[in-house]
Protein backbone atom coordinates (compact mmCIF):
# COMPACT_ATOMS: atom_id res chain seq x y z
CA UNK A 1 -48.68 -113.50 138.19
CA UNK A 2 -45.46 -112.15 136.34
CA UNK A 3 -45.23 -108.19 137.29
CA UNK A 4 -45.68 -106.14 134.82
CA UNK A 5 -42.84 -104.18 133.77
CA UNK A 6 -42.66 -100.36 132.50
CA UNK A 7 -42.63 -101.23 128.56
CA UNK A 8 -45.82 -103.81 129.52
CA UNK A 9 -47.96 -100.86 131.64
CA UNK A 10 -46.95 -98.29 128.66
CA UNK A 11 -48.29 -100.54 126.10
CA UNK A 12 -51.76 -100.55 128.30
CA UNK A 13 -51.96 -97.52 128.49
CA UNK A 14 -52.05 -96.37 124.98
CA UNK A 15 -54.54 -99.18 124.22
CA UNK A 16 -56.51 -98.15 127.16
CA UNK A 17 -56.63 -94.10 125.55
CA UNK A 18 -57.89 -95.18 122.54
CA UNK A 19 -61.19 -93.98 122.74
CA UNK A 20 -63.03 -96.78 120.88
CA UNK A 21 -61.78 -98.61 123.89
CA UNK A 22 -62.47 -96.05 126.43
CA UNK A 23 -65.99 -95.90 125.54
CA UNK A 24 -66.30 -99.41 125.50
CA UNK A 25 -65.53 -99.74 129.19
CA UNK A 26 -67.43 -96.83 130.25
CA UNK A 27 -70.46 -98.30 128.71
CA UNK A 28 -70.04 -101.83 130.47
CA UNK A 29 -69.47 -103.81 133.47
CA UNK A 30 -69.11 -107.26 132.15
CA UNK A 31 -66.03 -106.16 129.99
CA UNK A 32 -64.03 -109.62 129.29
CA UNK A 33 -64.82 -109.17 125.27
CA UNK A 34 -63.15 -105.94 125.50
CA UNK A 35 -60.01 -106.96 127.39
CA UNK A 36 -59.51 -109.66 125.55
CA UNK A 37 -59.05 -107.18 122.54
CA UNK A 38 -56.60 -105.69 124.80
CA UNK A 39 -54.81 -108.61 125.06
CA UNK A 40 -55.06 -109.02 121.67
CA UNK A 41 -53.75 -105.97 121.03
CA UNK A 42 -50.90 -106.41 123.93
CA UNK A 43 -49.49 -109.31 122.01
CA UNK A 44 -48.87 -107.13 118.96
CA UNK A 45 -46.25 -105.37 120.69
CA UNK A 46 -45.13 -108.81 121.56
CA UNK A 47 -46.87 -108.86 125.71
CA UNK A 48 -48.04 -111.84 126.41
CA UNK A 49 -50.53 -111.35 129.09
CA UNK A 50 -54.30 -112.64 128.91
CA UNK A 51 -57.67 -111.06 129.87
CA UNK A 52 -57.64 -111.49 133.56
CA UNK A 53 -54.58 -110.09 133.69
CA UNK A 54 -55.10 -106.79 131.57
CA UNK A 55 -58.34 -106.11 133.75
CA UNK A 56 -56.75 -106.33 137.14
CA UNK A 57 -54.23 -104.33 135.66
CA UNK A 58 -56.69 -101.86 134.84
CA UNK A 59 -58.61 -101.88 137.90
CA UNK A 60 -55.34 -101.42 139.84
CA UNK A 61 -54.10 -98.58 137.98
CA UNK A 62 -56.91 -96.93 138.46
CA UNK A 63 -57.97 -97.31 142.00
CA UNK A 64 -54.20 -96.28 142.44
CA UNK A 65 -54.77 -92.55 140.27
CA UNK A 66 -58.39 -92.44 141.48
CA UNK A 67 -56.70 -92.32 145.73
CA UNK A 68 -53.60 -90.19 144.40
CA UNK A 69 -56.15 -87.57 142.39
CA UNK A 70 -58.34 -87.34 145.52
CA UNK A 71 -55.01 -86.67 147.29
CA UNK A 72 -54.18 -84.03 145.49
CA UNK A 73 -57.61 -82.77 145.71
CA UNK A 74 -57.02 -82.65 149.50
CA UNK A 75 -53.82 -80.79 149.65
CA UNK A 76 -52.22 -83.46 150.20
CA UNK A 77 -49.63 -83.65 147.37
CA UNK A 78 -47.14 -85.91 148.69
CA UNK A 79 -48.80 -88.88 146.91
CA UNK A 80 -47.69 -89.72 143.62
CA UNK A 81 -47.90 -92.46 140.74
CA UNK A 82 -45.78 -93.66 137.90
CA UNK A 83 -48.27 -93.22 135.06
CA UNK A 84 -50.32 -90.37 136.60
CA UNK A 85 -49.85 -87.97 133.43
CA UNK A 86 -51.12 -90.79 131.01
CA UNK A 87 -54.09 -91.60 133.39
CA UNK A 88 -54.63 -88.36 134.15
CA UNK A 89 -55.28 -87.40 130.47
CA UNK A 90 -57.53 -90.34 129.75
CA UNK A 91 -59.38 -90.48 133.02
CA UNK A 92 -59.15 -86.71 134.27
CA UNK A 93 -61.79 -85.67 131.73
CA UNK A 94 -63.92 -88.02 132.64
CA UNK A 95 -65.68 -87.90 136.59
CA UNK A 96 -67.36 -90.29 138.62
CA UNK A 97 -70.55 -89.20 137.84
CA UNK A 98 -69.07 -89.95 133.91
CA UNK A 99 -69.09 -87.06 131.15
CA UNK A 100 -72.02 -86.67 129.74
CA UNK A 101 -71.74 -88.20 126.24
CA UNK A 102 -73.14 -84.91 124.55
CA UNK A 103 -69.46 -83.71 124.42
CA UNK A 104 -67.77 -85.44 122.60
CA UNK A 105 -68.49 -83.47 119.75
C-alpha cells in the first residue's frame, strides 16, 4: 500500500493514546470494530486509509518500539525509532504481562 507519511503516523498516534481506544485493544484480539473507528477517525484529519491498513500500522509500530525498548534494555542503545517518545508514553506504562487494571484510578 501507499506509505504512510509523518503527518499520517502522527495522526495514529494520538488516536491510538486515547485511552478509550487503548483499552479497547488491550481488552481484544479480534479488533477490526475498533480500527475501523480509527479509520474513522483518520479521515477527520482528512487520511484516507482503511482498517487493514491502520492495524498493520499498529502492529508494525509496535513490534518496531517493542525490539528498540528491549534494546535499550540490553545496553544496547544504538537502536532507535521515529515515534519512540509517543509510543513510549502510551505503551511504556503498560508491560507484557499488561497493567493491572486496578490502577487506573
Amino acid at each position: 500500500g501507499k506509505h504512510w507519511t509523518v503527518n499520517e503516523v502522527r495522526a495514529l498516534i494520538r488516536i491510538w493514546s486515547d485511552k478509550n481506544i487503548q483499552q479497547q485493544l488491550e481488552g481484544t484480539v479480534r479488533n477490526k470494530r475498533i480500527f475501523e473507528q480509527v479509520a474513522a477517525r483518520l479521515q477527520k484529519f482528512g487520511i484516507d486509509r482503511d482498517w487493514k491498513q491502520c492495524r498493520t500500522k499498529y502492529k508494525n509500530l509496535k513490534h518496531e518500539y517493542k525490539s528498540v525498548k528491549s534494546a535499550q534494555d540490553s545496553g544496547t542503545t544504538s537502536k532507535s525509532m521515529k515515534f519512540f517518545n509517543e509510543l513510549d508514553a502510551i505503551l511504556g506504562h503498560c508491560t507484557m504481562e499488561q497493567a493491572s487494571k486496578s490502577d487506573n484510578g
